[in-house]
C-alpha atoms as a PDB file:
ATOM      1  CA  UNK A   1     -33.701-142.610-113.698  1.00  0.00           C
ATOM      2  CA  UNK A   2     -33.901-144.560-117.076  1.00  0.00           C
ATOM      3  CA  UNK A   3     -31.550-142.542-119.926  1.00  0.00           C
ATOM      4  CA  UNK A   4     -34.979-142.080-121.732  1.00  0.00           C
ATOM      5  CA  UNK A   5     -37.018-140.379-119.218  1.00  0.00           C
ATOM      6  CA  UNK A   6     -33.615-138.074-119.193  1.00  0.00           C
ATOM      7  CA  UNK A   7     -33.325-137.350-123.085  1.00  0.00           C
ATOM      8  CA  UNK A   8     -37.080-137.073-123.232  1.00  0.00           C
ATOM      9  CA  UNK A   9     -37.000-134.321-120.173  1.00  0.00           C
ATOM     10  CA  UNK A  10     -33.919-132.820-122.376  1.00  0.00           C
ATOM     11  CA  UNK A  11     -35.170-132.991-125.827  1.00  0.00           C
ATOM     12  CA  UNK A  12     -38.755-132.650-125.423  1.00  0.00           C
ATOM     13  CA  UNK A  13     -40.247-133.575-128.456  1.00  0.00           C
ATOM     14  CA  UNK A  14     -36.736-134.650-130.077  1.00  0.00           C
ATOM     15  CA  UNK A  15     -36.277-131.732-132.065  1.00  0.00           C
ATOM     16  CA  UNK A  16     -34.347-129.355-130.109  1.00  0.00           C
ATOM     17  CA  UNK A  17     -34.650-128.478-126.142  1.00  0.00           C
ATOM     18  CA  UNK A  18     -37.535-127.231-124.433  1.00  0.00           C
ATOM     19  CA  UNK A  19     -37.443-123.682-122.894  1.00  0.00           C
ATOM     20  CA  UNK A  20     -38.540-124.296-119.275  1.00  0.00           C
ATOM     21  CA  UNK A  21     -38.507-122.822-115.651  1.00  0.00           C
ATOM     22  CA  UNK A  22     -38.643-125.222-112.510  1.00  0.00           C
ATOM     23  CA  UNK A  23     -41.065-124.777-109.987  1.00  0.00           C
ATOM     24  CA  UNK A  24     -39.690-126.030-106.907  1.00  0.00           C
ATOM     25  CA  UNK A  25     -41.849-126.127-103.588  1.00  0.00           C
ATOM     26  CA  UNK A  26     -41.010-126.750-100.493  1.00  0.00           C
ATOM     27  CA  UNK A  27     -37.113-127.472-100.319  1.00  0.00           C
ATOM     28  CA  UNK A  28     -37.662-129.675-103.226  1.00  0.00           C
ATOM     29  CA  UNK A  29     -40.654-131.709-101.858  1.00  0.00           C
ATOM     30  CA  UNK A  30     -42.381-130.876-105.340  1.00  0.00           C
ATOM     31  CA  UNK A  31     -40.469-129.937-108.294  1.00  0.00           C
ATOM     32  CA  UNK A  32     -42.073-129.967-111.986  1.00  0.00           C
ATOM     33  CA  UNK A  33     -41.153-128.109-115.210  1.00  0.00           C
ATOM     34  CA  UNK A  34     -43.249-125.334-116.301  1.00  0.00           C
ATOM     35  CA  UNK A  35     -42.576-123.575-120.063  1.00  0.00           C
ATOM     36  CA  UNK A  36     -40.666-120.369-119.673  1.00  0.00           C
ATOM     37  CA  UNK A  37     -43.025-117.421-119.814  1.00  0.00           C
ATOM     38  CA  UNK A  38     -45.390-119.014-117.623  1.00  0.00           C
ATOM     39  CA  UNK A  39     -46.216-117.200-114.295  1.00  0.00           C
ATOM     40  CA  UNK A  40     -46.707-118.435-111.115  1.00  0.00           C
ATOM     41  CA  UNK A  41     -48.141-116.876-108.098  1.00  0.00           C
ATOM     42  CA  UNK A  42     -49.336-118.086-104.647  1.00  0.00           C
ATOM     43  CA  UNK A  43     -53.134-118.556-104.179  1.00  0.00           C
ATOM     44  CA  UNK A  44     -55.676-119.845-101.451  1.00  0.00           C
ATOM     45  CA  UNK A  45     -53.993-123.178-100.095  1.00  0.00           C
ATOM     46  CA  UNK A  46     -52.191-123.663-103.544  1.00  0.00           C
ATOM     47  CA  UNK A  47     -49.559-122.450-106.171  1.00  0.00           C
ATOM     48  CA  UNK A  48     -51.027-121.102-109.435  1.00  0.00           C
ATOM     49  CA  UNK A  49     -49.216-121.251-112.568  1.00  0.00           C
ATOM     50  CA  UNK A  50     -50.460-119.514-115.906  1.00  0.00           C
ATOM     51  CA  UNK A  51     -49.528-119.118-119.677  1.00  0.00           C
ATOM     52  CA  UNK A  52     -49.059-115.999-120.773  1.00  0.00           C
ATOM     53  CA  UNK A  53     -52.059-114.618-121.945  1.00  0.00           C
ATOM     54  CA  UNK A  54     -53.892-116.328-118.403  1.00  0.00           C
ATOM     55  CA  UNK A  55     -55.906-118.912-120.783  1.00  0.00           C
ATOM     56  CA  UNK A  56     -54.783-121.985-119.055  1.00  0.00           C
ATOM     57  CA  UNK A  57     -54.522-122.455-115.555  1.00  0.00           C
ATOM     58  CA  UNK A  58     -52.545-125.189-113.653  1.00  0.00           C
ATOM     59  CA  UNK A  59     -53.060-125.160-109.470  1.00  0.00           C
ATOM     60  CA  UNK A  60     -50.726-127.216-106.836  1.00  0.00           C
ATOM     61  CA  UNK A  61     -51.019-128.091-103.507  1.00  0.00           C
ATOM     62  CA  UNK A  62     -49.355-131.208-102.105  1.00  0.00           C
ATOM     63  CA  UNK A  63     -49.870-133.090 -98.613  1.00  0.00           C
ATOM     64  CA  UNK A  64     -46.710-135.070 -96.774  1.00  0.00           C
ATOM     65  CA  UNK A  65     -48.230-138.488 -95.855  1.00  0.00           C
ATOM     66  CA  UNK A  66     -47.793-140.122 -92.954  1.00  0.00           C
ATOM     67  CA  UNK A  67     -47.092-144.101 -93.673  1.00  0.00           C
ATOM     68  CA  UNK A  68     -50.405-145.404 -95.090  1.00  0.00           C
ATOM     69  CA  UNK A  69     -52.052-148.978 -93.936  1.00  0.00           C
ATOM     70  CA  UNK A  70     -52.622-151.227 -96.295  1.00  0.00           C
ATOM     71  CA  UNK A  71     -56.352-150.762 -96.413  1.00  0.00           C
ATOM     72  CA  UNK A  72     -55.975-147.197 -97.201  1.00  0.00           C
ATOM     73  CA  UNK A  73     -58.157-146.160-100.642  1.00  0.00           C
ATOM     74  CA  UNK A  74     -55.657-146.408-103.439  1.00  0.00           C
ATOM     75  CA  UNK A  75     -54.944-143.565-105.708  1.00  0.00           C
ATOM     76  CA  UNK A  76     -57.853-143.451-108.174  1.00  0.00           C
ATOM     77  CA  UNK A  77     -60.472-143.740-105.307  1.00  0.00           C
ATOM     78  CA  UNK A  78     -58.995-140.777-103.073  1.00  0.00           C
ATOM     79  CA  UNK A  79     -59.263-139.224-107.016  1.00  0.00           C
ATOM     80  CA  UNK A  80     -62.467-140.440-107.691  1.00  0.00           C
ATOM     81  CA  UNK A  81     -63.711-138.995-103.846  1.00  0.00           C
ATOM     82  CA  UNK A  82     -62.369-135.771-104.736  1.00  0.00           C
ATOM     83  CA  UNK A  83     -63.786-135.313-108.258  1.00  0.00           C
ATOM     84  CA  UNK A  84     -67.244-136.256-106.575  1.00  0.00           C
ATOM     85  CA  UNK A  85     -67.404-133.829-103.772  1.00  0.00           C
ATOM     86  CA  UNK A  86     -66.347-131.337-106.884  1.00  0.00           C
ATOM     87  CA  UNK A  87     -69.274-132.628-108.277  1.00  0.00           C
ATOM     88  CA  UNK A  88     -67.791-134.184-111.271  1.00  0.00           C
ATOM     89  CA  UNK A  89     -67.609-137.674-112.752  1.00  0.00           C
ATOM     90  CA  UNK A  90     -64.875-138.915-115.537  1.00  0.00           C
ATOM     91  CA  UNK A  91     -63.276-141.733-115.922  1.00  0.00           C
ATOM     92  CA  UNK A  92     -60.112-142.243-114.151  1.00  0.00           C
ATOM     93  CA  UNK A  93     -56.384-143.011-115.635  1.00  0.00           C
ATOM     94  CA  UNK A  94     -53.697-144.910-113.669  1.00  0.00           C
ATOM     95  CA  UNK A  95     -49.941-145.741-114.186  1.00  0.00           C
ATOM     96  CA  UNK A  96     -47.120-146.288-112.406  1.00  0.00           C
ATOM     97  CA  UNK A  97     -43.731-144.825-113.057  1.00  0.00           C
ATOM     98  CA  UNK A  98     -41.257-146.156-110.509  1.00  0.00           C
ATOM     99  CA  UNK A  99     -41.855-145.409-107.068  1.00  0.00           C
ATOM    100  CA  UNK A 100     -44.710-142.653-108.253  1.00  0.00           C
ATOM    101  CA  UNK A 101     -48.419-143.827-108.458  1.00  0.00           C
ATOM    102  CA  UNK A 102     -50.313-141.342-110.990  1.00  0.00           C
ATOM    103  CA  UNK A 103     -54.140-141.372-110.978  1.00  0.00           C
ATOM    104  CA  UNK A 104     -55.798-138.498-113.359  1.00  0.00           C
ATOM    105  CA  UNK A 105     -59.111-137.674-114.926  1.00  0.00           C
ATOM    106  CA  UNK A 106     -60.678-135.041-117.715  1.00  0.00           C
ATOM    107  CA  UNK A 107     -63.888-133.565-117.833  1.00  0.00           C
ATOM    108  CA  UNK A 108     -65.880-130.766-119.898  1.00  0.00           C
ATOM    109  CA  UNK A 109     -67.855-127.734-118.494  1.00  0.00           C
ATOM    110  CA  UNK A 110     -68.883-124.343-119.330  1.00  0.00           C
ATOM    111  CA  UNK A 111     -66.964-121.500-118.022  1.00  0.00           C
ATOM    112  CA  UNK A 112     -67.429-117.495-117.757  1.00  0.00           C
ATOM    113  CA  UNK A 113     -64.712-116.188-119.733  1.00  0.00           C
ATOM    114  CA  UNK A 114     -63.261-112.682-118.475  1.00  0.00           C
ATOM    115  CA  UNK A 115     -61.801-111.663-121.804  1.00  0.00           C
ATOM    116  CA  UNK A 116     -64.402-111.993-123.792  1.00  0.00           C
ATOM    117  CA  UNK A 117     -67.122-109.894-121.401  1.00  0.00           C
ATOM    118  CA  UNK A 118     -68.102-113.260-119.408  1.00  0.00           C
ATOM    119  CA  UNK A 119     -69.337-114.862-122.037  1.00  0.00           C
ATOM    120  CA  UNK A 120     -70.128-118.537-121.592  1.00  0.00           C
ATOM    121  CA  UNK A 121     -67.544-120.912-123.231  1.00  0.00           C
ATOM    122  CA  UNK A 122     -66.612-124.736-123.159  1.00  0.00           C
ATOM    123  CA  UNK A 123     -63.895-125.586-121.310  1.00  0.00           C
ATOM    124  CA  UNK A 124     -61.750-128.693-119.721  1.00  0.00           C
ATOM    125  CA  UNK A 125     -60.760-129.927-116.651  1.00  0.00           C
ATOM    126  CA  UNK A 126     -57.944-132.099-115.752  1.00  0.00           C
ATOM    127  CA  UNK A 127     -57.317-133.028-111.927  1.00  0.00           C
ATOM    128  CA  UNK A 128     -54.130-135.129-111.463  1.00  0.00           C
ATOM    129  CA  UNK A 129     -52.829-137.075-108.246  1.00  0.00           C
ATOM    130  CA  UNK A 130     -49.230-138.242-108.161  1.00  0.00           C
ATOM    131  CA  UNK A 131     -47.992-139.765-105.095  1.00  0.00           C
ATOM    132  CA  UNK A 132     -44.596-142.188-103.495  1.00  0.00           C
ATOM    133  CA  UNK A 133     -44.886-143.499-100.094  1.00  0.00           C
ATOM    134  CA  UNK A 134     -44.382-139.909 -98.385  1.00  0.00           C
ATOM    135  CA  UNK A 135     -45.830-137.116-100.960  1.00  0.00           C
ATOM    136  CA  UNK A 136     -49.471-136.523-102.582  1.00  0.00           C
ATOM    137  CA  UNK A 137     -49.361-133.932-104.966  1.00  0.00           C
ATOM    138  CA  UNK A 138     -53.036-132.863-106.604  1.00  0.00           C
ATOM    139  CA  UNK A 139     -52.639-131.046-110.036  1.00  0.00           C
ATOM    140  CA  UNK A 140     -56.007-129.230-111.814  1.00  0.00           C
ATOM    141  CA  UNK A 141     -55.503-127.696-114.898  1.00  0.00           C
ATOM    142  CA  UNK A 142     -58.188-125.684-116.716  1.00  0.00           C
ATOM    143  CA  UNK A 143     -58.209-124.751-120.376  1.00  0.00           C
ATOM    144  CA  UNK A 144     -60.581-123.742-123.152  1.00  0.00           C
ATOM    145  CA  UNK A 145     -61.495-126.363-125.887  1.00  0.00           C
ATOM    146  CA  UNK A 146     -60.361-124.351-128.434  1.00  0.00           C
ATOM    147  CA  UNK A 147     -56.558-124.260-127.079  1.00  0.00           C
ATOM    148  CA  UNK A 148     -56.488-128.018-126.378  1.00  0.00           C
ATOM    149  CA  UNK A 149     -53.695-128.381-129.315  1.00  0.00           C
ATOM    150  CA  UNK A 150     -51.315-126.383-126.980  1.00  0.00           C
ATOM    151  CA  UNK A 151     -52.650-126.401-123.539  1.00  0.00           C
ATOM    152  CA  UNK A 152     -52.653-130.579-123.546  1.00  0.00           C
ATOM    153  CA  UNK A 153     -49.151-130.551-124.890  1.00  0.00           C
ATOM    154  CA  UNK A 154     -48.043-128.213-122.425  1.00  0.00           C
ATOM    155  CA  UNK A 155     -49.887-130.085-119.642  1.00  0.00           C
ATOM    156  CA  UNK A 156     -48.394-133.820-121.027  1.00  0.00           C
ATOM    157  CA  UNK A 157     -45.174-132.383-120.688  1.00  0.00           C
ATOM    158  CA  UNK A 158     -45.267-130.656-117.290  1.00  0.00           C
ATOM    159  CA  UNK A 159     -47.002-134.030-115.842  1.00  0.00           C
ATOM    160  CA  UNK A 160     -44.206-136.049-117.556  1.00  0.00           C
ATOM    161  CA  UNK A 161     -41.567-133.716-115.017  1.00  0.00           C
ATOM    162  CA  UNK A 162     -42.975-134.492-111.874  1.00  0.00           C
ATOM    163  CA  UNK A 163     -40.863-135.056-109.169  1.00  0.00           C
ATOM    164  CA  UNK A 164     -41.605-136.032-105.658  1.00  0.00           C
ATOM    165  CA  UNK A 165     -39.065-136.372-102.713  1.00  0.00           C
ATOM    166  CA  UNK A 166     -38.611-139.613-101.961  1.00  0.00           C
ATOM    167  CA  UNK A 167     -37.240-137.748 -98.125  1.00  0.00           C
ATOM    168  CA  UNK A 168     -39.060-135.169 -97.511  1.00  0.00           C
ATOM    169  CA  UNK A 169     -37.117-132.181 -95.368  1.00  0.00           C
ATOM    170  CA  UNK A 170     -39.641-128.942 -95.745  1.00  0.00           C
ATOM    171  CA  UNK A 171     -42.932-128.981 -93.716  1.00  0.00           C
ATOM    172  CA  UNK A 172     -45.316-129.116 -95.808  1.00  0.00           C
ATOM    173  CA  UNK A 173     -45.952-125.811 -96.295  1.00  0.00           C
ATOM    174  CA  UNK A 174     -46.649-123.882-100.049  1.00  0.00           C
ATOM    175  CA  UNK A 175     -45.073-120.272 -98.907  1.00  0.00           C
ATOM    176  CA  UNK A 176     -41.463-121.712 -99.688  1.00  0.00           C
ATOM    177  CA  UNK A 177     -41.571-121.633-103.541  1.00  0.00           C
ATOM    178  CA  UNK A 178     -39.368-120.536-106.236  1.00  0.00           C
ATOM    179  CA  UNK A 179     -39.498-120.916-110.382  1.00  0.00           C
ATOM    180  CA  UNK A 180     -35.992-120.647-111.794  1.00  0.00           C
ATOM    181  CA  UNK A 181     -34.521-121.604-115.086  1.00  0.00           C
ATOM    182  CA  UNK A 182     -34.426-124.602-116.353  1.00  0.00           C
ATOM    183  CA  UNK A 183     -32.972-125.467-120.156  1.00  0.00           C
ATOM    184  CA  UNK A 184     -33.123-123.267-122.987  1.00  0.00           C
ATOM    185  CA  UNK A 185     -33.592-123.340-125.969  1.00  0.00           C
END
């Protein structure tokens, strides 16, 4: 791992640590950072994690891949297939970061919101794939417009920890889970 990815994971924004809990999934087949306080419960098919206050949402579920052919849709489209059957369109983002190919997208919509009697309310969308050769991991998050300032931070940041076994030993299953520590502040 390049000494920057590991002082930016450390430092955060450079000013002093970041206060975080790992979410680790499957024996380590998924791991990410989450910001301490942040809860995390089991759902339908995928792992839930929420601020606080349950403003932001951030869902997980992962698949272990069996060795792809080389016509296989590449990241973006499998993305861009997904979003679709959702019945959204965005544009799609790509990168590479060593052996982990990223594809991600953002879109608006209107949302009930529970806290403030249902009432309608514009909100964002961001669905994320991250995959190596043996793990595909699909991240949504969900946040308000109004909390962008924070919720995109926090969602740079916990994209930014991914980390994908390059060896998979769990089997494939989200019921073994655990968020423990991470650095303090």
């Amino acid at each position: 791992m390049p000494l920057v990815r590991i002082l930016s994971d450390a430092l955060g924004d450079g000013r002093r640590p970041r206060a975080h809990q790992v979410l680790r999934v499957d024996h380590g087949t998924v791991e990410l950072a989450v910001p301490r306080g942040w809860i995390a419960s089991a759902g339908e098919g995928c792992l839930t994690v929420t601020d606080a206050t349950d403003e932001c949402a951030l869902e997980i579920s992962y698949l272990l891949l069996p060795p792809l052919p080389p016509e296989a849709p590449s990241l973006a489209s499998r993305l861009e297939h997904a979003l679709g059957a959702d019945g959204h369109e965005a544009p799609i983002v790509t990168r590479r970061d060593g052996s982990l190919d990223v594809a991600w997208a953002d879109y608006e919509y209107e949302s009930p919101d529970p806290h403030r009697g249902d009432a309608r309310r514009p909100a964002r969308g961001r669905w994320l794939l991250a995959a190596n050769d043996r793990v595909q991991l699909l991240a949504t998050f969900s946040y308000w417009v109004d909390d962008a300032p924070w919720a995109l931070e926090a969602w740079e940041w916990m994209m930014s920890s991914i980390r994908l076994a390059e060896e998979p030993v769990g089997d494939g299953s989200l019921e073994d889970w655990n968020l423990r520590p991470g650095s303090g502040e």
